[in-house]
N, C-alpha and C. Protein backbone atom coordinates (compact mmCIF):
# COMPACT_ATOMS: atom_id res chain seq x y z
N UNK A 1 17.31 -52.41 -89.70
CA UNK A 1 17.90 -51.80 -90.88
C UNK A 1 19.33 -51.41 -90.53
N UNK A 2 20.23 -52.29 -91.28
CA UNK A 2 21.38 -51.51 -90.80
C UNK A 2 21.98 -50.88 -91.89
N UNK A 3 21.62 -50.35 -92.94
CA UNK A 3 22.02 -49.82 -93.57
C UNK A 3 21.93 -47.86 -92.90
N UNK A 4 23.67 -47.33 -93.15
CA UNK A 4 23.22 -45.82 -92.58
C UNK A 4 22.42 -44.85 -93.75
N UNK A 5 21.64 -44.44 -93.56
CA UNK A 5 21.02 -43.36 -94.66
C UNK A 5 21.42 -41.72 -94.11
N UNK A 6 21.50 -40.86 -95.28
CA UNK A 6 21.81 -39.42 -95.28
C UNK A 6 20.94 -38.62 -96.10
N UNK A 7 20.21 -37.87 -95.30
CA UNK A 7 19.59 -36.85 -96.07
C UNK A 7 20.48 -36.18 -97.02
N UNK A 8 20.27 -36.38 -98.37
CA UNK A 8 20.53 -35.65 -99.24
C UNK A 8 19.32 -34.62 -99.94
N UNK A 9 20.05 -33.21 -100.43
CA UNK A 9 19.19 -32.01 -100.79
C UNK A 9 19.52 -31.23 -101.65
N UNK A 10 19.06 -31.84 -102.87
CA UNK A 10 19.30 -30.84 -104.46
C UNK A 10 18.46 -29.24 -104.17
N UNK A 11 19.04 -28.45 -103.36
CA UNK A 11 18.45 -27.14 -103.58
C UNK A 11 19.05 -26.14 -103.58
N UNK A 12 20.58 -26.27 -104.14
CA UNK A 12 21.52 -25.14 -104.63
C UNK A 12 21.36 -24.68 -105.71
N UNK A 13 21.53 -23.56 -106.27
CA UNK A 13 21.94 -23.52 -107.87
C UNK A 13 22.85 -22.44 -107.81
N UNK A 14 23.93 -22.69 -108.77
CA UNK A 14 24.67 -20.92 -108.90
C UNK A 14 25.00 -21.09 -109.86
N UNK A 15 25.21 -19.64 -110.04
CA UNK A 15 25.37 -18.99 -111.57
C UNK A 15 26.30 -18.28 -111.51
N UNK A 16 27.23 -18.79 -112.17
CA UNK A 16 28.83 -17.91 -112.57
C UNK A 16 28.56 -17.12 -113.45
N UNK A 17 29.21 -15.41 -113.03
CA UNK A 17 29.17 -14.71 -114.57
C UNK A 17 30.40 -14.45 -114.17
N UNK A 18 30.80 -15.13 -116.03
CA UNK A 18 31.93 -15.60 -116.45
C UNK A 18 32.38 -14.38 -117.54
N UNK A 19 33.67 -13.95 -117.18
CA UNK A 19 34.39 -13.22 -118.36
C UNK A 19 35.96 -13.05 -118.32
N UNK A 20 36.06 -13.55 -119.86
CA UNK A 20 37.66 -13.91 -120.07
C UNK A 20 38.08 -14.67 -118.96
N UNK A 21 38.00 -15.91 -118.25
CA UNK A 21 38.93 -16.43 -117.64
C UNK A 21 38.45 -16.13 -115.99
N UNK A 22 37.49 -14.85 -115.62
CA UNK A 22 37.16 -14.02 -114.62
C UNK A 22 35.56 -14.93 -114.11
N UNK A 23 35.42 -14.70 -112.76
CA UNK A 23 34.33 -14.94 -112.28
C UNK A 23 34.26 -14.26 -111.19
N UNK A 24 32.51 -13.68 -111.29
CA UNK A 24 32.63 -12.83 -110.29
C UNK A 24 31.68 -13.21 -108.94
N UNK A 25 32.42 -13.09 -107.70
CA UNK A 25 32.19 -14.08 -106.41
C UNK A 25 31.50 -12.45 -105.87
N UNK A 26 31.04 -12.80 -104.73
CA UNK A 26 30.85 -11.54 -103.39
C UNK A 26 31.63 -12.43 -102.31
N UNK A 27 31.87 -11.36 -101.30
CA UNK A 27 32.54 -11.59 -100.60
C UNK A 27 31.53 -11.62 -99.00
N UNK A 28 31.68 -12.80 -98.22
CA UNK A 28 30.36 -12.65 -97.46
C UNK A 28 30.88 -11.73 -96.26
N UNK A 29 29.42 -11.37 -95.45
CA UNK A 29 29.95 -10.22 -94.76
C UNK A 29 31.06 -11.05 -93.28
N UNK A 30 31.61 -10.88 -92.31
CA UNK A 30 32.14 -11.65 -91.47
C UNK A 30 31.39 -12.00 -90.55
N UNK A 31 29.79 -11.92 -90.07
CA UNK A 31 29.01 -12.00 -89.36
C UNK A 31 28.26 -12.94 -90.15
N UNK A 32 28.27 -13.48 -91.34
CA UNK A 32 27.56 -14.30 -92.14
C UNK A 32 27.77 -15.65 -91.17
N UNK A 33 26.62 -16.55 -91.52
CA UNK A 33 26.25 -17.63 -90.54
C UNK A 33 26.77 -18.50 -91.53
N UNK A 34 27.11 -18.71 -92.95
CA UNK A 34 28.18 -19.93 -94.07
C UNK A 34 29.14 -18.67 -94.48
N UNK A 35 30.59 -19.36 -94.64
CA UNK A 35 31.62 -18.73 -95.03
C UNK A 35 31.77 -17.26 -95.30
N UNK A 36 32.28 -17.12 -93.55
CA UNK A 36 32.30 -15.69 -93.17
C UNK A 36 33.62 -15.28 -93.84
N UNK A 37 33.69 -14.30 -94.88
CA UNK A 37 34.69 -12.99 -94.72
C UNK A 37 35.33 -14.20 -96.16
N UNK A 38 34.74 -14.86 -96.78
CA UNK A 38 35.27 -15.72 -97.85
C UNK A 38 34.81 -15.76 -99.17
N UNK A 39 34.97 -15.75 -99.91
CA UNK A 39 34.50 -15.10 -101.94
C UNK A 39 33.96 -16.18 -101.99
N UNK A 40 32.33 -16.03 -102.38
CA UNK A 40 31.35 -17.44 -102.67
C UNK A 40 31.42 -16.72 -104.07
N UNK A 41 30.76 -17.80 -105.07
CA UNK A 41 30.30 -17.48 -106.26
C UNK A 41 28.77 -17.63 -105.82
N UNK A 42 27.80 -16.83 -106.73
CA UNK A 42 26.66 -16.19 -106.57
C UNK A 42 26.10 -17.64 -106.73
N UNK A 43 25.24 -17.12 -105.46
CA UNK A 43 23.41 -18.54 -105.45
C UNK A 43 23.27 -18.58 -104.33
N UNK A 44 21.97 -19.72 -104.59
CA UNK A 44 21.50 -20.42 -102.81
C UNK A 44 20.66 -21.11 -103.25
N UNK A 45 19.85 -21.04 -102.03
CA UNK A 45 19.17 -21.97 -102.00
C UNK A 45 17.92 -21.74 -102.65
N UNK A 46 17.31 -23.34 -103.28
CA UNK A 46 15.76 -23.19 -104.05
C UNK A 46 14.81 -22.57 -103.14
N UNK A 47 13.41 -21.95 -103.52
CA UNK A 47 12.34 -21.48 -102.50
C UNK A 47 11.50 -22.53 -103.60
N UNK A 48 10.38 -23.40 -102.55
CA UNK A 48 9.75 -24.47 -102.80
C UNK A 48 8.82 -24.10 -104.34
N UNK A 49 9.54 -25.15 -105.16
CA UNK A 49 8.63 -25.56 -106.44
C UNK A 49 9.39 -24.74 -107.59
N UNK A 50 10.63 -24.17 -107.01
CA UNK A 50 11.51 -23.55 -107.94
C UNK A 50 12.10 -24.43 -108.84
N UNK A 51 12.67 -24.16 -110.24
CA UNK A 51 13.59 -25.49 -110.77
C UNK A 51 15.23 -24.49 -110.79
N UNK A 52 15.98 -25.48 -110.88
CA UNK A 52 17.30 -25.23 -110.48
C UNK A 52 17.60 -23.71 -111.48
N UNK A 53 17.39 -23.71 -112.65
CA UNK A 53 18.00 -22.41 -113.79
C UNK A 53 17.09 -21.09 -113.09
N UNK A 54 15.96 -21.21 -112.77
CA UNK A 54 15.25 -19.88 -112.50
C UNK A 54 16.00 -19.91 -111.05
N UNK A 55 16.17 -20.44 -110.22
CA UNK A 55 17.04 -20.21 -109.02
C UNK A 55 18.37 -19.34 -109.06
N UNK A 56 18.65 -20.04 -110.48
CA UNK A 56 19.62 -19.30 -110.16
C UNK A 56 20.08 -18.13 -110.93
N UNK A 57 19.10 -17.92 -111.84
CA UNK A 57 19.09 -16.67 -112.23
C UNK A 57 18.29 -15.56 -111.45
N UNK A 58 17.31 -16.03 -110.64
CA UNK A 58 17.04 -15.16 -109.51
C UNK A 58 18.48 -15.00 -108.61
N UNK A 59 18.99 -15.76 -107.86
CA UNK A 59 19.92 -15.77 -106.83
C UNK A 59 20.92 -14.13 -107.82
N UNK A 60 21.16 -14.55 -109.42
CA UNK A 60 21.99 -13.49 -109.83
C UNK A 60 21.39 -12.31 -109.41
N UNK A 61 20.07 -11.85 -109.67
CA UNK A 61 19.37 -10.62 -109.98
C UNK A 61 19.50 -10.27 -108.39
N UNK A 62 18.97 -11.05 -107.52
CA UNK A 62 19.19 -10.91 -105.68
C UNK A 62 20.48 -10.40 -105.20
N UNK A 63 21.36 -11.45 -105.71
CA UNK A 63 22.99 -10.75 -105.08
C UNK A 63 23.42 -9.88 -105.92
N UNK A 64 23.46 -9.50 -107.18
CA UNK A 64 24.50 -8.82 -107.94
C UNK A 64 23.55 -7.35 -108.65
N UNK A 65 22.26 -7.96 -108.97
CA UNK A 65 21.56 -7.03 -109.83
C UNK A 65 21.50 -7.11 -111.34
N UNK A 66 21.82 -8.12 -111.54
CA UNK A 66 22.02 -8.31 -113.48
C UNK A 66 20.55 -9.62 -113.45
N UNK A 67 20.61 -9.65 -114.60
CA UNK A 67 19.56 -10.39 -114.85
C UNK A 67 19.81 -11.06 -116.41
N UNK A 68 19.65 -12.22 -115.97
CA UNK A 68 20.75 -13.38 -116.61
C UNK A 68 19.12 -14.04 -117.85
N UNK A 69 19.17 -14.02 -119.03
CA UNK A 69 18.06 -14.41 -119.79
C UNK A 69 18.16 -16.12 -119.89
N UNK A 70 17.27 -17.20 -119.99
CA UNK A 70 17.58 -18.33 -119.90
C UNK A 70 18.23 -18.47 -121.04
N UNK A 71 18.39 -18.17 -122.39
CA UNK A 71 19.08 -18.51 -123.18
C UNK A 71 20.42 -18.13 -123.41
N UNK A 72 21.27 -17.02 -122.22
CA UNK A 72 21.96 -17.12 -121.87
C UNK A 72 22.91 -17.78 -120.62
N UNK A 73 22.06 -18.76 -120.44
CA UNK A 73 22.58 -19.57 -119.29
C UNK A 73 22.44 -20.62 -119.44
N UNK A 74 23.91 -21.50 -118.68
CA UNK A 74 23.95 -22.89 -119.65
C UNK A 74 24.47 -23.62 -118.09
N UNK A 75 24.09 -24.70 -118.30
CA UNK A 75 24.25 -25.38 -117.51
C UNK A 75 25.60 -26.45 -117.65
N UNK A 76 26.58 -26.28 -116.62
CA UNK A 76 27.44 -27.08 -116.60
C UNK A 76 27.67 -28.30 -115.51
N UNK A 77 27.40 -28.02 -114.57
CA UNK A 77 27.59 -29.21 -113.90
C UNK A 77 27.41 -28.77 -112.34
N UNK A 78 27.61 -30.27 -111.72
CA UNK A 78 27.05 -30.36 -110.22
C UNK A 78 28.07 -31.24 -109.30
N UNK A 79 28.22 -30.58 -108.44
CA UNK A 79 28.73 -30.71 -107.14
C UNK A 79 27.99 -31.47 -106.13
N UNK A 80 28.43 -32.37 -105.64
CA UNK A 80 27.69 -33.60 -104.65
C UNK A 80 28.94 -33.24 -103.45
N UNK A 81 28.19 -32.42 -102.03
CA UNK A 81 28.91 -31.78 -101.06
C UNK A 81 28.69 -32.56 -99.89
N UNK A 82 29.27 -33.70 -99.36
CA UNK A 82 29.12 -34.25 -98.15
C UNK A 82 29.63 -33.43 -96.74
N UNK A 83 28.58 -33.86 -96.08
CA UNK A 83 28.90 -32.74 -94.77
C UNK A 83 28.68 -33.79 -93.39
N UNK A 84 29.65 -34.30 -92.94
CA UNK A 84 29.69 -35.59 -92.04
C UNK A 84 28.67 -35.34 -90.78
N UNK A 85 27.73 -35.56 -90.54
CA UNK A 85 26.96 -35.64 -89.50
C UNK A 85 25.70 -34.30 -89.88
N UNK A 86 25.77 -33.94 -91.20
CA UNK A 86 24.83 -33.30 -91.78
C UNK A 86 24.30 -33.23 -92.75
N UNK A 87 24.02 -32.34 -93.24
CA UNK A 87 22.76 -32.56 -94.57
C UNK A 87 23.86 -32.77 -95.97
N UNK A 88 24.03 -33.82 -96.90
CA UNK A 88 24.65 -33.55 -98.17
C UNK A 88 23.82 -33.06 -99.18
N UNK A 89 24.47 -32.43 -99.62
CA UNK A 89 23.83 -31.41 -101.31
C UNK A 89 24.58 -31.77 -101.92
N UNK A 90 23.54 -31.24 -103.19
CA UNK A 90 23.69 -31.48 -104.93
C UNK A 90 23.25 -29.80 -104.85
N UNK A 91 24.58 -29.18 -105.67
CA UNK A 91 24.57 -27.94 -106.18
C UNK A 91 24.74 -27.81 -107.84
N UNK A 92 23.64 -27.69 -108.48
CA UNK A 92 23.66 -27.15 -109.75
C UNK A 92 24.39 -26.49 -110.10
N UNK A 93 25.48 -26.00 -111.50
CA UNK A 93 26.18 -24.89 -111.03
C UNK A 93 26.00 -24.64 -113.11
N UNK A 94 25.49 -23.07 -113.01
CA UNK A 94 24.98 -22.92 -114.04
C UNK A 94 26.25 -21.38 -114.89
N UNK A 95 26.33 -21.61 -116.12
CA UNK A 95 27.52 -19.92 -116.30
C UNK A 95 26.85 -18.99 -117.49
N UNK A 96 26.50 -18.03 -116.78
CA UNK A 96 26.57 -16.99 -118.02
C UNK A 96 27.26 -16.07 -118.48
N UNK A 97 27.64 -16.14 -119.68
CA UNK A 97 28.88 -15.18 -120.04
C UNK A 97 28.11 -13.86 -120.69
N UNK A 98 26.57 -13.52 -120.41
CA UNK A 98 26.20 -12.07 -121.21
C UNK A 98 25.40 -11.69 -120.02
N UNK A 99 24.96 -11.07 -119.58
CA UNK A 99 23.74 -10.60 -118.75
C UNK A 99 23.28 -8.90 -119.17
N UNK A 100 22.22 -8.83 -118.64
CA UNK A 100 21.69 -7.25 -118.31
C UNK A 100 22.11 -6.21 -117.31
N UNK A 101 22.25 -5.24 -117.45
CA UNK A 101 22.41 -4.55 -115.86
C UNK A 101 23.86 -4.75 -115.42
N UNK A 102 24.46 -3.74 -114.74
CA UNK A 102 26.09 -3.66 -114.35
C UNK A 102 25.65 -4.23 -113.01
N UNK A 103 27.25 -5.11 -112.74
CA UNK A 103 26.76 -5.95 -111.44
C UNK A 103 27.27 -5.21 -110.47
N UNK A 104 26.45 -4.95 -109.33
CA UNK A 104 26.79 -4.05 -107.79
C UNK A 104 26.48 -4.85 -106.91
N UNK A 105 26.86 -4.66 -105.69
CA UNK A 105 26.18 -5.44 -104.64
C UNK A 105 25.19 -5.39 -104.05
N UNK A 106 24.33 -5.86 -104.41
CA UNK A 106 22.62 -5.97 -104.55
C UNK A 106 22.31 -6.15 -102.82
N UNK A 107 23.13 -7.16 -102.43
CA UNK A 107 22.78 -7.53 -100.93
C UNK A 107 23.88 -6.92 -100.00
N UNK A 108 24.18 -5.54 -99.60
CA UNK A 108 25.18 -5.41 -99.22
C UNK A 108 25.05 -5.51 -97.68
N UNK A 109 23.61 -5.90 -96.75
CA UNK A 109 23.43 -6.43 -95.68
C UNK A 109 24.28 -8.02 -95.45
N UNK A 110 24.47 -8.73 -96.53
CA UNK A 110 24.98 -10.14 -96.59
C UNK A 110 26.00 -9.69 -96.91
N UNK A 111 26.75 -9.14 -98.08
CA UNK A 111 28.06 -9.58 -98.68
C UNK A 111 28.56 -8.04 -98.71
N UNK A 112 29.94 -8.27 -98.70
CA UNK A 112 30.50 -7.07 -98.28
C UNK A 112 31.14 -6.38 -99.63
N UNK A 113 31.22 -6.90 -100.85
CA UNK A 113 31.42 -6.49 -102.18
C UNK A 113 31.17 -7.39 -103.38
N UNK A 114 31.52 -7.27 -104.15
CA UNK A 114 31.81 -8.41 -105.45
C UNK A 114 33.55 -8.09 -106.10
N UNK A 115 33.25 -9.28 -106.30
CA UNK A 115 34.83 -9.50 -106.80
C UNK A 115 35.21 -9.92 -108.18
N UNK A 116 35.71 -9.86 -108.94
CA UNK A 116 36.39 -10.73 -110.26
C UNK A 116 37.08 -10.99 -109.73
N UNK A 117 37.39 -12.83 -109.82
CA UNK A 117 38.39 -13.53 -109.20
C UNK A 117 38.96 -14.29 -110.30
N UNK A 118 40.44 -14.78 -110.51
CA UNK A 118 40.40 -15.27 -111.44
C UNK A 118 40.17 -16.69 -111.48
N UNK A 119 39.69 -17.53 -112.11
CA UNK A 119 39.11 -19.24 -111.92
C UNK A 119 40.41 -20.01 -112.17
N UNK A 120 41.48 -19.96 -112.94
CA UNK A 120 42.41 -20.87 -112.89
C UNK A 120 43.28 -20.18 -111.75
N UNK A 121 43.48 -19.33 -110.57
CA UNK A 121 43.99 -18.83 -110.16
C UNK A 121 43.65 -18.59 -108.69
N UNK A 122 42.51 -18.88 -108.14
CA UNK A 122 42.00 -18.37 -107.42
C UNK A 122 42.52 -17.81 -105.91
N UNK A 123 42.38 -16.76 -105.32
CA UNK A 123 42.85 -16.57 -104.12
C UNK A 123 42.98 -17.59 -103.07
N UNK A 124 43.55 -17.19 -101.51
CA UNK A 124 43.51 -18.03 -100.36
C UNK A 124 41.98 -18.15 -99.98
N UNK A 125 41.07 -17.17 -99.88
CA UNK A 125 40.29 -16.35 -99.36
C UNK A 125 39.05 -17.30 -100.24
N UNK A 126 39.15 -17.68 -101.07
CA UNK A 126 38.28 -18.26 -102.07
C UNK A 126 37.61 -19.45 -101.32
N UNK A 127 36.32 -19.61 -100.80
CA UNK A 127 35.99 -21.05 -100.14
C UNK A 127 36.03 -22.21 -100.93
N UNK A 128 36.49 -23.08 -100.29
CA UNK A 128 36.51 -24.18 -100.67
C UNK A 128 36.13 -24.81 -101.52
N UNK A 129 34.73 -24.76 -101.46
CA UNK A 129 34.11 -24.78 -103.05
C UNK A 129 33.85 -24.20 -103.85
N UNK A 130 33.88 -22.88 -103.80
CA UNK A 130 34.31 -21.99 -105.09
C UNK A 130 35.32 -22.71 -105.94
N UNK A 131 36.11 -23.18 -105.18
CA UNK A 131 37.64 -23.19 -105.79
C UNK A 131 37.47 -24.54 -106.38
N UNK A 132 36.54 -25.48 -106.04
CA UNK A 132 36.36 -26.88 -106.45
C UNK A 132 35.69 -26.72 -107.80
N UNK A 133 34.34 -25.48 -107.77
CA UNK A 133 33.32 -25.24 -108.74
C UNK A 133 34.68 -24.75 -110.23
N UNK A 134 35.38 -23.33 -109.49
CA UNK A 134 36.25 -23.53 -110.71
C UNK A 134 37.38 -24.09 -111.39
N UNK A 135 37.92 -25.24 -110.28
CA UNK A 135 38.44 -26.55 -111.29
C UNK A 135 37.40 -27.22 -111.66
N UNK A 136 36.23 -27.80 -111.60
CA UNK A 136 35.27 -28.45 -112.40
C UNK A 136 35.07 -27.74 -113.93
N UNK A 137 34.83 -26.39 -113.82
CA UNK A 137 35.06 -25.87 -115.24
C UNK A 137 36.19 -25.58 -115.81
N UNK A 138 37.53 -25.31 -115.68
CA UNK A 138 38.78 -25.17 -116.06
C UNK A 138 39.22 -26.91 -116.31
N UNK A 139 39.06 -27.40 -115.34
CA UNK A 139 39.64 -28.67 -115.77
C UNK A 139 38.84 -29.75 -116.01
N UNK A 140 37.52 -29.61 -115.62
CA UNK A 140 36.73 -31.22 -115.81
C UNK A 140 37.05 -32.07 -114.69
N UNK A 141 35.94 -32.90 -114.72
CA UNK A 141 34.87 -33.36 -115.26
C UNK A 141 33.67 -32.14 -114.74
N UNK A 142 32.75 -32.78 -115.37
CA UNK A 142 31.82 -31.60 -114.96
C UNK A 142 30.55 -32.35 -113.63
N UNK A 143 31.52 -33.04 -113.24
CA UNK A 143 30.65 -33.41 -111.58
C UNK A 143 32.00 -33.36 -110.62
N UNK A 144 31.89 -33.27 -109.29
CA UNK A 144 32.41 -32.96 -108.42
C UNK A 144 32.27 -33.65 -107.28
N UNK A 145 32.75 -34.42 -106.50
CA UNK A 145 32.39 -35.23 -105.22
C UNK A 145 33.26 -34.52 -104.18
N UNK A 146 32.42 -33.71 -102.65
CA UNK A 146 33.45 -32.84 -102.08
C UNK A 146 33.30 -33.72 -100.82
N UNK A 147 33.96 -33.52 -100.01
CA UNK A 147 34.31 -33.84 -98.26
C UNK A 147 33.92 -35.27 -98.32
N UNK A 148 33.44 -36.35 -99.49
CA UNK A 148 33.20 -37.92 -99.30
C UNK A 148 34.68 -38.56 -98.73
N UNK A 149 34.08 -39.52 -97.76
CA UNK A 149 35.16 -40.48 -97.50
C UNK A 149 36.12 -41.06 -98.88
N UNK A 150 37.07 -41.65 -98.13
CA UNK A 150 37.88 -42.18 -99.33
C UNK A 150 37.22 -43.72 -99.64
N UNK A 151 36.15 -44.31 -98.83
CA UNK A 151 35.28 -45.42 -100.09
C UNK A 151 33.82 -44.96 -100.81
N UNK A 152 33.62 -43.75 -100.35
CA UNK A 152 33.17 -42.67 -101.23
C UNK A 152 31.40 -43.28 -100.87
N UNK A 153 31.19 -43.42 -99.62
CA UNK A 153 29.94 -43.52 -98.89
C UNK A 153 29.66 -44.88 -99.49
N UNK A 154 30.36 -45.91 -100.58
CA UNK A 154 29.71 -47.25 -100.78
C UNK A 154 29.85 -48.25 -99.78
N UNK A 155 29.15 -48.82 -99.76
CA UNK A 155 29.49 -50.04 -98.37
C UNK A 155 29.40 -51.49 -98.97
C-alpha cells in the first residue's frame, strides 16, 4: 500500500458567544498542556456518543457557566486542522448570540479568565485558530483548511 493515510478526528465542537461584533474566548492557564497563556474560543473535545451541538453547548456551560438552548445555537461551519506527523481534526464551530446565566470562569483551574475579544480585530495573543475560526465568520467561507500543505494532502 503505498498510499500515506492520516488519522483524522471529528471530535471538536465550539461555541462562540457572539455579541455585537465581540466573542468571548478564556484565556488558558500558562501551565495548560494546548495553547498556553493564549485566548481559545470555548469547546473541546466530544465524550463518546456525544453529537457535535450538545458538545458544545456542554463545553459552554463547563467553561463559562451559561447555558446555550439548542434553538439558540446555530451552526456555522468547520475547520479541517492538519497537524504534520499527528492527529488531523474536523472542528465544528457552532454561535450563539442569546444564552442563560452571566458568563464567569467556570474552569478557573484551566483558564485564567474570559475575555471579549473583538473577531474582525483580534489580538497577538489570540491562537491561531481562534483567529482563523473568526475570519471564517467575518469573512467566509464557512469551511476552513489549517496547517495543509500547499497540494493540500492530494496526491
Amino acid at each position: 500500500m503505498s498510499e500515506e493515510h492520516h488519522l483524522l478526528i471529528a471530535d471538536v465542537a465550539q461555541v462562540l458567544l457572539r455579541a455585537h461584533g465581540f466573542a468571548l474566548c478564556v484565556r488558558q492557564n500558562p501551565d495548560a498542556a494546548l495553547a498556553r497563556g493564549r485566548l481559545t474560543v470555548v469547546g473541546g473535545r466530544l465524550k463518546a456518543g456525544e453529537p457535535l451541538d450538545h458538545a458544545a453547548r456542554r463545553k459552554a456551560e463547563e467553561e463559562t457557566g451559561v447555558r446555550v438552548s439548542p434553538r439558540h445555537q446555530e451552526f456555522c461551519g468547520l475547520v479541517h486542522r492538519h497537524a504534520p506527523g499527528g492527529t488531523d481534526r474536523i472542528t465544528a464551530v457552532f454561535v450563539a448570540q442569546s444564552w442563560a446565566g452571566e458568563p464567569h470562569n467556570a474552569e478557573p483551574d484551566k483558564h485564567e479568565g474570559l475575555f471579549w475579544v473583538s473577531m474582525e480585530n483580534p489580538p497577538p495573543d489570540c491562537h491561531p485558530h481562534t483567529a482563523a475560526v473568526f475570519r471564517m465568520l467575518t469573512e467566509g467561507p464557512s469551511y476552513r483548511a489549517l496547517n495543509w500543505p500547499s497540494t493540500g494532502g492530494a496526491r
